[in-house]
Protein backbone atom coordinates (compact mmCIF):
# COMPACT_ATOMS: atom_id res chain seq x y z
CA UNK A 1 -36.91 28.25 7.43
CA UNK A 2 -33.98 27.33 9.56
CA UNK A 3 -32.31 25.77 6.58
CA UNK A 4 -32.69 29.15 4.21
CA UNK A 5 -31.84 31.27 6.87
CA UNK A 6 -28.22 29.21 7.22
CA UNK A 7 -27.68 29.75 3.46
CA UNK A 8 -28.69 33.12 3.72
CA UNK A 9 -26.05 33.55 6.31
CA UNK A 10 -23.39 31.66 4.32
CA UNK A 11 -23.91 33.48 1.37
CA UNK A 12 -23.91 37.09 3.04
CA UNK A 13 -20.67 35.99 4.88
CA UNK A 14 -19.14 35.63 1.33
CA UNK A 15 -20.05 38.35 -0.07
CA UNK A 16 -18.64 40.34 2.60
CA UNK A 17 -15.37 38.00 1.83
CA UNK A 18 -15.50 39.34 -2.04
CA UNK A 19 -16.14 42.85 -1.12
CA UNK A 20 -13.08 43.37 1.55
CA UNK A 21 -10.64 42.90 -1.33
CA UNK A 22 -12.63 43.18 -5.05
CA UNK A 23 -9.35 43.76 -6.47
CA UNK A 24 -8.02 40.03 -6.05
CA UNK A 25 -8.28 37.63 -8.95
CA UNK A 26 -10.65 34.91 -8.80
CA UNK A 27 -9.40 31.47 -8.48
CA UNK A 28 -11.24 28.16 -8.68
CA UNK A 29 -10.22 24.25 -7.88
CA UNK A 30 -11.83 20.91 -8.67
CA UNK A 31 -10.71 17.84 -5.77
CA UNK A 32 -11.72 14.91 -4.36
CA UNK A 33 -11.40 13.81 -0.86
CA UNK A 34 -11.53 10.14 0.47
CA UNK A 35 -11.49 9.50 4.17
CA UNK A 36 -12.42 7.11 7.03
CA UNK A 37 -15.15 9.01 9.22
CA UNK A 38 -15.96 7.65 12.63
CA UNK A 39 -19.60 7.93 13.48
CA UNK A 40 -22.17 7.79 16.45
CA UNK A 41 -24.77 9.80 18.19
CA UNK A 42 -25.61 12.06 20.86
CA UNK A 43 -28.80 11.95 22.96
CA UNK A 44 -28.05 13.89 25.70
CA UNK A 45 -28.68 11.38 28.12
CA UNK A 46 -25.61 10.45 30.10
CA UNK A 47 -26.75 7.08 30.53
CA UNK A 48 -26.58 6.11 26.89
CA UNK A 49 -22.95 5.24 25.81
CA UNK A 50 -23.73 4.82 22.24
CA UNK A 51 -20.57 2.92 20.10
CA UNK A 52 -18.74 4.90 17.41
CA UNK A 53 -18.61 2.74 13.67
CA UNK A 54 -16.49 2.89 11.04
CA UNK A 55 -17.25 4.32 7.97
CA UNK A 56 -16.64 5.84 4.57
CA UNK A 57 -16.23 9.52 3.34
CA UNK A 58 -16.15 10.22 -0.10
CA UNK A 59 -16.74 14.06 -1.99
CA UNK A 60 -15.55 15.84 -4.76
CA UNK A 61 -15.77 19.92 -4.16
CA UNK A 62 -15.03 22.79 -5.92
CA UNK A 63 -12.70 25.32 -3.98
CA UNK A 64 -13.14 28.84 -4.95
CA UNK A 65 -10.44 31.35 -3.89
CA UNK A 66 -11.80 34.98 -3.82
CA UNK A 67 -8.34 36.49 -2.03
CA UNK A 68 -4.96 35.64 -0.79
CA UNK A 69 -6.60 34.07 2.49
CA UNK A 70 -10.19 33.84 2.08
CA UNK A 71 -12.59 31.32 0.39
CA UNK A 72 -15.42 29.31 -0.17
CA UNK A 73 -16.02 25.30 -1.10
CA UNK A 74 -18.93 23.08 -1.40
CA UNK A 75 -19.04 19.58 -1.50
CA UNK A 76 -21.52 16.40 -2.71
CA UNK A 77 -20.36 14.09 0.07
CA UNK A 78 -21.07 10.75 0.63
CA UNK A 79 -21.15 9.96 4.25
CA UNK A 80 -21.57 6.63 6.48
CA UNK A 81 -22.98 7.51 9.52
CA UNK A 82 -24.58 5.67 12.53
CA UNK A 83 -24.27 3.90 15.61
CA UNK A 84 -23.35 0.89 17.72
CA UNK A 85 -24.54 -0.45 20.95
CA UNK A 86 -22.77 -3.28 23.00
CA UNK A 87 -25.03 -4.79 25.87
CA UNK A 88 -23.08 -7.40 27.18
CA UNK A 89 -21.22 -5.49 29.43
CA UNK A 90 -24.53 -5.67 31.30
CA UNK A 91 -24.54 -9.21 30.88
CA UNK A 92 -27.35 -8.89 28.00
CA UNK A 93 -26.47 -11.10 25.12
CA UNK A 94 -26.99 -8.37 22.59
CA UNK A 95 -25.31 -6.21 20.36
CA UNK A 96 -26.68 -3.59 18.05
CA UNK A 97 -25.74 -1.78 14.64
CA UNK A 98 -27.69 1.21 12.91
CA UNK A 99 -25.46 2.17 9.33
CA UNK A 100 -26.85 5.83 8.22
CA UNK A 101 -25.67 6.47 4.26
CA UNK A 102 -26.07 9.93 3.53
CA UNK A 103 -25.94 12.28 0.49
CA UNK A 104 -24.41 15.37 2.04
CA UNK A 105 -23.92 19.12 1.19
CA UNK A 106 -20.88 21.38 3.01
CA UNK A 107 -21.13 24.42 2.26
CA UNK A 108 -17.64 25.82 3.82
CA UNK A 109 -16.07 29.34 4.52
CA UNK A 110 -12.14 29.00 4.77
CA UNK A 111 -9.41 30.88 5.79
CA UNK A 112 -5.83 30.11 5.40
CA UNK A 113 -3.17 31.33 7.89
CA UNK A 114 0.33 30.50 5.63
CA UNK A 115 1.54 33.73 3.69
CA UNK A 116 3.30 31.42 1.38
CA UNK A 117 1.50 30.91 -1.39
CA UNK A 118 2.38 26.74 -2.09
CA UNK A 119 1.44 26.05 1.38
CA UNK A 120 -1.90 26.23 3.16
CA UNK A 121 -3.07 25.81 6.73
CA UNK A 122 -6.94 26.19 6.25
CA UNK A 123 -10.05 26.13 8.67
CA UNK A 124 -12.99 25.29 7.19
CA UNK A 125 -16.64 25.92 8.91
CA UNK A 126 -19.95 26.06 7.56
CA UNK A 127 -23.33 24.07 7.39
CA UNK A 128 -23.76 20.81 6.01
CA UNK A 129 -27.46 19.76 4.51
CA UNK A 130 -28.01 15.75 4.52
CA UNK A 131 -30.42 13.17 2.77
CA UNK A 132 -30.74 9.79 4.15
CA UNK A 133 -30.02 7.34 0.68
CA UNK A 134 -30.00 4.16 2.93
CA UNK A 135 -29.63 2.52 6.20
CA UNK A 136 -29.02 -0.82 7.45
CA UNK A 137 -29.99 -2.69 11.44
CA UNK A 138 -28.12 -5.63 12.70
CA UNK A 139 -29.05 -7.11 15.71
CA UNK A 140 -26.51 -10.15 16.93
CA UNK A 141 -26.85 -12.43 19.87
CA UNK A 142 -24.59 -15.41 20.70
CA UNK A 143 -27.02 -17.92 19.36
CA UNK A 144 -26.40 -16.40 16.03
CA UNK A 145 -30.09 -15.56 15.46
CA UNK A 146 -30.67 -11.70 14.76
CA UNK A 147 -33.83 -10.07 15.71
CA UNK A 148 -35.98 -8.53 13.20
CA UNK A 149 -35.15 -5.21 12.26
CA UNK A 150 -37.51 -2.64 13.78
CA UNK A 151 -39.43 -0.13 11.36
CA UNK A 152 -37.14 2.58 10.07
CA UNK A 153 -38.50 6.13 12.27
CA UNK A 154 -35.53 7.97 10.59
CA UNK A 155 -35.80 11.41 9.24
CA UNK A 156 -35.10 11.84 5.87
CA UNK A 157 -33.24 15.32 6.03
CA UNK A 158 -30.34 16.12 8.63
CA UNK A 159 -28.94 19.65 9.20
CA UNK A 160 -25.67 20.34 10.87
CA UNK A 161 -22.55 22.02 11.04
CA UNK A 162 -18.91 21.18 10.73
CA UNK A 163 -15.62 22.46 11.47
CA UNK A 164 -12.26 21.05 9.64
CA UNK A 165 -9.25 22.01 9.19
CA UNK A 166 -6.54 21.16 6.23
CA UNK A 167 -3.13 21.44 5.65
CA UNK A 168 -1.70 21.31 1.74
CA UNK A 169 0.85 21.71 -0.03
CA UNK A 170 1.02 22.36 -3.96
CA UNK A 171 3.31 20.68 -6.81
CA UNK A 172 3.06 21.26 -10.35
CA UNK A 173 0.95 18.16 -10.84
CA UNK A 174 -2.34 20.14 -8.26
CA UNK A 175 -2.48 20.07 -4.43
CA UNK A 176 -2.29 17.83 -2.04
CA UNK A 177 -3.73 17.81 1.32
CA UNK A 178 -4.67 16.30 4.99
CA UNK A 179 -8.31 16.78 6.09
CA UNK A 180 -9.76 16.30 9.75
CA UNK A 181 -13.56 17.21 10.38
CA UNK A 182 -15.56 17.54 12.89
CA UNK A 183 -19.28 17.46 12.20
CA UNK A 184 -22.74 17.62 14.43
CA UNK A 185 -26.10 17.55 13.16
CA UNK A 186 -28.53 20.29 14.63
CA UNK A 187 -31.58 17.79 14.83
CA UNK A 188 -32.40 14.71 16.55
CA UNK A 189 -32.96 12.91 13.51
CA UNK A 190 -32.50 9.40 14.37
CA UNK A 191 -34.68 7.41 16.75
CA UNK A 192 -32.21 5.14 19.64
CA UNK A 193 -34.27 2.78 21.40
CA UNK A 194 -37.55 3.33 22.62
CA UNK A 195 -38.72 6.05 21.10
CA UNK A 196 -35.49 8.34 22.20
CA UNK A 197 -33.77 10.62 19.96
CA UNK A 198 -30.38 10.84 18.59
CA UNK A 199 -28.43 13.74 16.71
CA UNK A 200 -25.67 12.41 14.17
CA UNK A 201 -22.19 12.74 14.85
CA UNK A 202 -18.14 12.20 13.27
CA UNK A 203 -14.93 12.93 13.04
CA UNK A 204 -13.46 12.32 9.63
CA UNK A 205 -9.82 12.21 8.57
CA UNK A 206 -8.96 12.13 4.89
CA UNK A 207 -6.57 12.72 1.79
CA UNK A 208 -7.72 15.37 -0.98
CA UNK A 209 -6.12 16.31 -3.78
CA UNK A 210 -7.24 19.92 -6.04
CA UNK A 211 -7.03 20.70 -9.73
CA UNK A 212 -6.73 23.95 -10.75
CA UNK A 213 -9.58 25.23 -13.30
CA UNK A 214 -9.18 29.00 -13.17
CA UNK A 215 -5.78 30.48 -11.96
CA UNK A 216 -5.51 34.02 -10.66
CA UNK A 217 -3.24 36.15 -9.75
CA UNK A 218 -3.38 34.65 -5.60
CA UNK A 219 -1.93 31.03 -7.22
CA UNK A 220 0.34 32.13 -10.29
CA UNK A 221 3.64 31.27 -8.12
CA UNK A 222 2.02 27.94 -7.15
């Protein structure tokens, strides 16, 4: 319920967008965006100073302009998410990995500030809907002998919510543009240690580039 109450939102937020100025002309991008996210996760417990990893960000989205200024996009993501762990500093000869891959939905209102109409300085916010694809455990001690993995108590689905912002800039040849994201997940959907809960977390910076599909009247001096 909490998930088609979000879209409900979403949708009813852009609708509202479409209906403050009906007389703009639709517009509509295709891009890609490829980025390094850095991941790791939040239990709420002080005590736990989980690691953030490394990993890759990879979408394609369609951008749809509806005015001037206002928009909406939605992405098919694929996200690396996860965790790290480093006891040693507690003189424990152990060091722990959990790699999250994850099929993820954005689903983004956007606003941009610039007047000028071949440069944009956008903020994006708006839920994001994950499925778990895969995930990978490495335990590492000094001796060189990992533990066994322990069973996977991962949830399959992870809700959040993300806030980015982009700066572009358009040539003749499409647009061009810097990402950074910040993204939570609502849910604790990952299990850290003994039997504690985790909610995913990363910041993601990226390059993007848009091709235009249907140009209106906001992008004809693009």
């Amino acid at each position: 319920m909490k998930v088609q109450r979000i879209i409900s939102l979403t949708l009813l937020a852009a609708s509202l967008i479409l209906s403050t100025k009906s007389q703009a002309q639709f517009s509509m991008n295709a891009g890609m965006t490829l980025g390094i996210d850095w991941a790791s996760v939040s239990t709420g417990n002080e005590g736990d100073e989980a690691l953030n990893i490394p990993g890759l960000y990879l979408s394609g989205q369609l951008d749809f302009d509806f005015t001037r200024q206002f928009g909406l996009q939605t992405r098919l993501a694929f996200v690396q998410k996860g965790y790290g762990f480093d006891f040693t500093k507690y003189n424990i000869d152990l060091k722990q990995k959990h790699r999250l891959n994850y099929l993820e939905i954005p689903v983004f209102l956007k606003y941009d500030f610039l007047p000028d109409p071949e440069a944009e300085l956008e903020i994006l916010a708006g839920p994001t809907f994950g499925f778990l694809l895969s995930e990978q455990y490495t335990v590492e001690t000094s001796l060189g002998t990992p533990e066994p993995p322990p069973a996977s108590e991962t949830e399959k689905k992870d809700t959040g919510f993300a806030l980015g912002l982009s700066i572009g800039k358009s040539t003749p040849s499409g647009k061009f543009s810097l990402d950074v994201m910040l993204q939570t997940s609502f849910s604790k959907s990952v299990t850290v240690g003994e039997g504690e809960k985790g909610s995913n977390q990363y910041f993601m910076v990226g390059l993007s580039y848009y091709y235009p599909l249907v140009v209106g009247k906001n992008q004809q001096s693009k």
